[in-house]
N, C-alpha and C. Protein backbone atom coordinates (compact mmCIF):
# COMPACT_ATOMS: atom_id res chain seq x y z
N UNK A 1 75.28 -4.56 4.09
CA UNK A 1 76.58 -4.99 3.63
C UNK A 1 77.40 -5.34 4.86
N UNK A 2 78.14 -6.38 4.94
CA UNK A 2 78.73 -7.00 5.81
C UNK A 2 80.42 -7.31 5.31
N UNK A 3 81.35 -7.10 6.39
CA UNK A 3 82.86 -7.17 5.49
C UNK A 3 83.07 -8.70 6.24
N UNK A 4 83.39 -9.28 5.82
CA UNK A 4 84.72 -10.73 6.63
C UNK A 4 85.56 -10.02 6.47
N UNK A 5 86.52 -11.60 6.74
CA UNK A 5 88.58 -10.69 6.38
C UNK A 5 88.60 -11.26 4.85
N UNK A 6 87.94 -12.26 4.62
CA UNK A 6 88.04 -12.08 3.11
C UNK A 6 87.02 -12.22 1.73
N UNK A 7 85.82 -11.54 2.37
CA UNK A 7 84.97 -11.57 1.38
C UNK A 7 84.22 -10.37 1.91
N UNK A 8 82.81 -10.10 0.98
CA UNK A 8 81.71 -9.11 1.59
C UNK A 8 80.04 -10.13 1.22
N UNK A 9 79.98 -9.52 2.09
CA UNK A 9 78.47 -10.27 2.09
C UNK A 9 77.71 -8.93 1.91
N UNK A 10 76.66 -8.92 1.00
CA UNK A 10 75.55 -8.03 0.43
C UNK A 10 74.41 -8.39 0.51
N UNK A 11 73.32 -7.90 1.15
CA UNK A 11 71.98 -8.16 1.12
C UNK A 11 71.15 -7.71 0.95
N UNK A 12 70.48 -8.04 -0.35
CA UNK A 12 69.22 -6.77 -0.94
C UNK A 12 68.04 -7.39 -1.38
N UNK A 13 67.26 -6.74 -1.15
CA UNK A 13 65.92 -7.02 -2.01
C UNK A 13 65.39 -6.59 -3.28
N UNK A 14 65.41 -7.53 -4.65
CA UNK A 14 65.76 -7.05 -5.96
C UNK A 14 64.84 -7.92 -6.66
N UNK A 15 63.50 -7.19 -7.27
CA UNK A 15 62.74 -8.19 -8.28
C UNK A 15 63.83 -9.01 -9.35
N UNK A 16 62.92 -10.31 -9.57
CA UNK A 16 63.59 -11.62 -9.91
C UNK A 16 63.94 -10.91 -11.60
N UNK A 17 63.27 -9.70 -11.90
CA UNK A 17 63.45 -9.67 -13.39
C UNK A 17 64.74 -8.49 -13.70
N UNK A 18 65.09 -8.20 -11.74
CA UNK A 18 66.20 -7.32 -12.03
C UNK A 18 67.46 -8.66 -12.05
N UNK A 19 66.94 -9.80 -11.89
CA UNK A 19 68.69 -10.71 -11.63
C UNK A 19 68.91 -11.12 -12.83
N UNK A 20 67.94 -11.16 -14.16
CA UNK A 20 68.10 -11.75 -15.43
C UNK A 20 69.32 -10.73 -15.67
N UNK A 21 70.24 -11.43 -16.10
CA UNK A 21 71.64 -11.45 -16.48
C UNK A 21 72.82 -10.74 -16.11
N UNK A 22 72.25 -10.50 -14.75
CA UNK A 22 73.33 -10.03 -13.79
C UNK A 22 74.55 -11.14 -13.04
N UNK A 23 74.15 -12.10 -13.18
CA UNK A 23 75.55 -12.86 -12.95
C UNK A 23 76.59 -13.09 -13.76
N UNK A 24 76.18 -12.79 -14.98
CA UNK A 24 77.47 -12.59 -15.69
C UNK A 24 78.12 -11.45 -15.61
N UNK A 25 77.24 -10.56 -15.05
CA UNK A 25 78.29 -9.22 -14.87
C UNK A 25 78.74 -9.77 -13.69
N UNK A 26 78.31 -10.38 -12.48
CA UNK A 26 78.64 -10.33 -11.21
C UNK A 26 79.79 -11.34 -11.31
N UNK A 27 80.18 -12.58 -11.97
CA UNK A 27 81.01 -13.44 -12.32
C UNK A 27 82.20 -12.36 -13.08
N UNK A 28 82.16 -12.02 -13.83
CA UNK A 28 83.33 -11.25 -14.52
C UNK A 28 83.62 -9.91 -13.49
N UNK A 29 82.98 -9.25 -12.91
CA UNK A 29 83.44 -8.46 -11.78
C UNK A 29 84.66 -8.73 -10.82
N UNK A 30 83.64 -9.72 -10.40
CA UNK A 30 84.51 -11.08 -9.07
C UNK A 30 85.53 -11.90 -9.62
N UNK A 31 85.55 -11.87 -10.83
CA UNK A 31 86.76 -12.63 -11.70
C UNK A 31 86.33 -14.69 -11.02
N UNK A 32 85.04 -14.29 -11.01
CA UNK A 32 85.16 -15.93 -10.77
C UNK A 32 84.44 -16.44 -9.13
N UNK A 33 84.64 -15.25 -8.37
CA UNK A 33 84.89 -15.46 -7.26
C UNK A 33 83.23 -15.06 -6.41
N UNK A 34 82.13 -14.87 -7.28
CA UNK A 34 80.99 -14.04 -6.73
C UNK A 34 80.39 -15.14 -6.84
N UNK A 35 79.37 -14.88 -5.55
CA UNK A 35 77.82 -16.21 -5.26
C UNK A 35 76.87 -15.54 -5.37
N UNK A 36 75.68 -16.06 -6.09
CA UNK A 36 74.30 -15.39 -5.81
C UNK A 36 73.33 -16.57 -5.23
N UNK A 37 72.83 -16.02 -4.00
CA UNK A 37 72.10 -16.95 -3.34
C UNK A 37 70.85 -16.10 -3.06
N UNK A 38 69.79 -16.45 -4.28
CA UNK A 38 68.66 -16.11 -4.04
C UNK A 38 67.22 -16.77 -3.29
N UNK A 39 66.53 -16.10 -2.71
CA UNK A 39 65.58 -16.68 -1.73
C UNK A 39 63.96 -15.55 -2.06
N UNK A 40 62.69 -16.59 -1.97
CA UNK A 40 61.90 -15.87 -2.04
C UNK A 40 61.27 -14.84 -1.40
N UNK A 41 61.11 -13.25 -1.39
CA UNK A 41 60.63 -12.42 -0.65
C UNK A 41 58.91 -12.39 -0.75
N UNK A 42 58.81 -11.63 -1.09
CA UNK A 42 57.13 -12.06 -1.05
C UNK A 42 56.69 -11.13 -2.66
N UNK A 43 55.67 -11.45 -2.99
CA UNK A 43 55.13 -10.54 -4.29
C UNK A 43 55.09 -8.73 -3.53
N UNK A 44 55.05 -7.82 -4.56
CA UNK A 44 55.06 -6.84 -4.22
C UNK A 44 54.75 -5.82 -5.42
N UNK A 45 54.58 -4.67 -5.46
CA UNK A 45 54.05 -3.57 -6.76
C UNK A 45 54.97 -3.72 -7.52
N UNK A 46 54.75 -3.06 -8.73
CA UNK A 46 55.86 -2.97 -9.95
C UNK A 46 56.75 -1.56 -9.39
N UNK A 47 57.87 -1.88 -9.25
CA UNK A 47 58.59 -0.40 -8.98
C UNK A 47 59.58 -0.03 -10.17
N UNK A 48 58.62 0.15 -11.31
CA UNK A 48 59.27 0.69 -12.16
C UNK A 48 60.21 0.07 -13.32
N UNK A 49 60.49 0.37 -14.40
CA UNK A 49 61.57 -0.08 -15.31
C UNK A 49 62.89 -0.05 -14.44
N UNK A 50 63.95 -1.15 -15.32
CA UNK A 50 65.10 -1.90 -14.81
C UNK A 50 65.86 -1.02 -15.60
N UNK A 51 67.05 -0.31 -15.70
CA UNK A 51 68.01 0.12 -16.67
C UNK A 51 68.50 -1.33 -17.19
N UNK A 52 69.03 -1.79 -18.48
CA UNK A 52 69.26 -2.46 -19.17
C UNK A 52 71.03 -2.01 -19.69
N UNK A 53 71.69 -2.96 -20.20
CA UNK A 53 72.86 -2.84 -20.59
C UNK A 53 73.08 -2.38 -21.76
N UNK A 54 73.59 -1.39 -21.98
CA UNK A 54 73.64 -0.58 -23.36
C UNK A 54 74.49 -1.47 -24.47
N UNK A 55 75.20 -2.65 -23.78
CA UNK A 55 76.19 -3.23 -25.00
C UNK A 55 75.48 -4.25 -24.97
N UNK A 56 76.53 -4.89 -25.79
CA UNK A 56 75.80 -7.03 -26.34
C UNK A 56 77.05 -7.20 -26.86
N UNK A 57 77.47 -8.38 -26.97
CA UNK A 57 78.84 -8.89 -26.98
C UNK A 57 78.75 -9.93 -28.61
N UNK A 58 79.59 -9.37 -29.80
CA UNK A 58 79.88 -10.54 -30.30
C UNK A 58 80.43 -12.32 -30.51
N UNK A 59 79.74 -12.96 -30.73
CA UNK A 59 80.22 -14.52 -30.25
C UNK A 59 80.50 -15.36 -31.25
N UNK A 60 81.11 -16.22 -31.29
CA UNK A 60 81.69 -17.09 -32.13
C UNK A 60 81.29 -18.18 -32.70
N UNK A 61 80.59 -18.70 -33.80
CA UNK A 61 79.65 -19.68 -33.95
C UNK A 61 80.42 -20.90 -34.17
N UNK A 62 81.68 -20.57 -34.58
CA UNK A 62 82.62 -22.02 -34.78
C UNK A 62 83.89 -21.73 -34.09
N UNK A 63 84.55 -23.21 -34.52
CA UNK A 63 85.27 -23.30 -33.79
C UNK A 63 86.47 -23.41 -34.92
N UNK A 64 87.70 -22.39 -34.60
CA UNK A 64 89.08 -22.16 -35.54
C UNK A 64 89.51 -21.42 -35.58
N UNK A 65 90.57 -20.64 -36.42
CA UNK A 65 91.07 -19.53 -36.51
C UNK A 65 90.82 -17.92 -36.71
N UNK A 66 90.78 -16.88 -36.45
CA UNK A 66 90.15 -16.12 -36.83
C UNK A 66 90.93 -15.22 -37.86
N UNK A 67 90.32 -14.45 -38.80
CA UNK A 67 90.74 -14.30 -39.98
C UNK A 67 90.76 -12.35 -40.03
N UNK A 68 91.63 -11.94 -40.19
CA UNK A 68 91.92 -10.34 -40.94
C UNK A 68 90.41 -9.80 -41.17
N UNK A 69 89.91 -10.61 -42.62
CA UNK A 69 88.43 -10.26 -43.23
C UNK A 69 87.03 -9.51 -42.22
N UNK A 70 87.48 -11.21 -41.29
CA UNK A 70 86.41 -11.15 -40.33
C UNK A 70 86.26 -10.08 -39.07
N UNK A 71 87.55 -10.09 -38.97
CA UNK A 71 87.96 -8.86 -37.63
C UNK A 71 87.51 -7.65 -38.02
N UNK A 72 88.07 -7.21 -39.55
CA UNK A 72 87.82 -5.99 -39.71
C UNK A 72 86.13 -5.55 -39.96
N UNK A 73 85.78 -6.35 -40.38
CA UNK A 73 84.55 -6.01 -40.51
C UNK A 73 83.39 -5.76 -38.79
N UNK A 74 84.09 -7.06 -38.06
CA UNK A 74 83.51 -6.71 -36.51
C UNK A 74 84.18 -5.38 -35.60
N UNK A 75 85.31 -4.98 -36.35
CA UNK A 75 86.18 -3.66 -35.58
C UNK A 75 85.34 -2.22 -36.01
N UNK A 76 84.74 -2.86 -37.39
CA UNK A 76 83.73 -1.75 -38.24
C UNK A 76 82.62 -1.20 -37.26
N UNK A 77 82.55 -2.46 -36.55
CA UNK A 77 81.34 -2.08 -35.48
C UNK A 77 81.47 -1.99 -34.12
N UNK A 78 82.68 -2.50 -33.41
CA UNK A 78 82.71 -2.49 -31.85
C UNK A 78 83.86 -1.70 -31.97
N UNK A 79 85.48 -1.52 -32.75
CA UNK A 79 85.97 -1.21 -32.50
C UNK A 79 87.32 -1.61 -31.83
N UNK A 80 86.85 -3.47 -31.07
CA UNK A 80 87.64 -3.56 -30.09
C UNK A 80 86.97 -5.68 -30.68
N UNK A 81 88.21 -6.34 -30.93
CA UNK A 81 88.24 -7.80 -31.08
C UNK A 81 89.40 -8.89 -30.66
N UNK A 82 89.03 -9.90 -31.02
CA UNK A 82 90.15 -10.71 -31.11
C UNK A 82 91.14 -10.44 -32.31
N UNK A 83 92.36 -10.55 -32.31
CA UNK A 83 93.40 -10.62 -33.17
C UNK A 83 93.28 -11.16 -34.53
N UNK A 84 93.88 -11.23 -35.46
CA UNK A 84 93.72 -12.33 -36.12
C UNK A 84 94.83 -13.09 -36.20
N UNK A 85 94.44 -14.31 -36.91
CA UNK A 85 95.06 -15.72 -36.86
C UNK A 85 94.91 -16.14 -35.09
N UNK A 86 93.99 -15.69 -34.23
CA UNK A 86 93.98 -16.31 -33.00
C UNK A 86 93.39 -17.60 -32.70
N UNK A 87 93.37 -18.69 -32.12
CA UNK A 87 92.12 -19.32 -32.30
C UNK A 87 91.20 -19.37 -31.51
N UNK A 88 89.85 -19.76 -31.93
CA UNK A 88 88.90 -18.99 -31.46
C UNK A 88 88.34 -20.23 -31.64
N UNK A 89 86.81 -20.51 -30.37
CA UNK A 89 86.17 -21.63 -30.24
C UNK A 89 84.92 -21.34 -30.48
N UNK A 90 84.16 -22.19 -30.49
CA UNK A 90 82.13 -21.65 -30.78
C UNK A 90 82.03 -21.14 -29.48
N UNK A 91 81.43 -20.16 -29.29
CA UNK A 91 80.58 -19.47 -27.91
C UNK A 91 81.90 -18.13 -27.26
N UNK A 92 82.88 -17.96 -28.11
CA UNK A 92 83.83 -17.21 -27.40
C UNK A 92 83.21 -16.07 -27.96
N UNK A 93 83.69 -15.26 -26.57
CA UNK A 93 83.37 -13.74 -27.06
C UNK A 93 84.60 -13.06 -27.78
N UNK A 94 84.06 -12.43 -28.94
CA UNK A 94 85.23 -12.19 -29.61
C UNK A 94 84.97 -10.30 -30.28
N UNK A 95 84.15 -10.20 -29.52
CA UNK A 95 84.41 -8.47 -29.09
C UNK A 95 82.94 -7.52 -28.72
N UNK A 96 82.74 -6.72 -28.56
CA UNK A 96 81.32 -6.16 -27.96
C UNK A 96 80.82 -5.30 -28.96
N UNK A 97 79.79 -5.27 -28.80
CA UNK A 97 78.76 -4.27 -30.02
C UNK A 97 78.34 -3.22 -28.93
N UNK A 98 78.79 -2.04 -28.74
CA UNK A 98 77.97 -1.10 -28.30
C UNK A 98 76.42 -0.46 -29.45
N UNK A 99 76.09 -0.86 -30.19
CA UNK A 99 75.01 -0.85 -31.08
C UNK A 99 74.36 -1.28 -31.01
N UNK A 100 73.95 -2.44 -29.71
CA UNK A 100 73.13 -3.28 -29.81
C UNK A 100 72.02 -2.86 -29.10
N UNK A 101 70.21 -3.30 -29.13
CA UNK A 101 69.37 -2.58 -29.05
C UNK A 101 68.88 -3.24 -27.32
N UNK A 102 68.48 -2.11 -26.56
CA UNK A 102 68.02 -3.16 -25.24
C UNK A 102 66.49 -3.38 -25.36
N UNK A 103 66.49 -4.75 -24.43
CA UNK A 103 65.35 -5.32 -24.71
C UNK A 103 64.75 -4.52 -23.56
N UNK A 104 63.09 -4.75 -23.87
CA UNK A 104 62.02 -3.69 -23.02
C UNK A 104 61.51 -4.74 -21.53
């Protein structure tokens, strides 16, 4: 790990199946502001299972308003959504499922 005056530079060695979908955590961390610049190391043993993300995020298949009905029934399950009457587009996240199952 390396500091500038206004960034950090990090350097690790991390199988390619630990980066599957870590830039979206690393993007929402950094608020925007994180790079991943990956480069090939060489093959190497299996070191083991990856911990996986215990949540999964509800998403929005259309695009419009969102409705009382609909909220309550997604609050039934995460607890935590968009408002209603907000508007809401296809692909927005519009609240998290801690219920959701991780993949192996």
């Amino acid at each position: 790990m390396e500091h500038h005056p206004h960034s950090v530079e990090l350097t690790a060695i991390i199988p390619t199946r630990g980066l599957i979908g870590f830039e979206t955590v690393l993007v929402n961390t950094t608020k925007g502001l994180g790079i991943i610049i990956a480069l090939f190391h060489g093959y190497g043993p299996h070191k083991g299972e990856i911990r996986n993300r215990g949540t999964g995020v509800l998403v929005s298949m259309e695009n419009g308003v969102s409705t009382a009905y609909a909220l309550d029934t997604i609050r039934s399950v995460d607890g935590s959504s968009s408002d209603p009457q907000e508007e809401i587009y296809e692909g927005m996240i519009v609240g998290e499922n801690a219920a959701t199952k991780t993949c192996p």
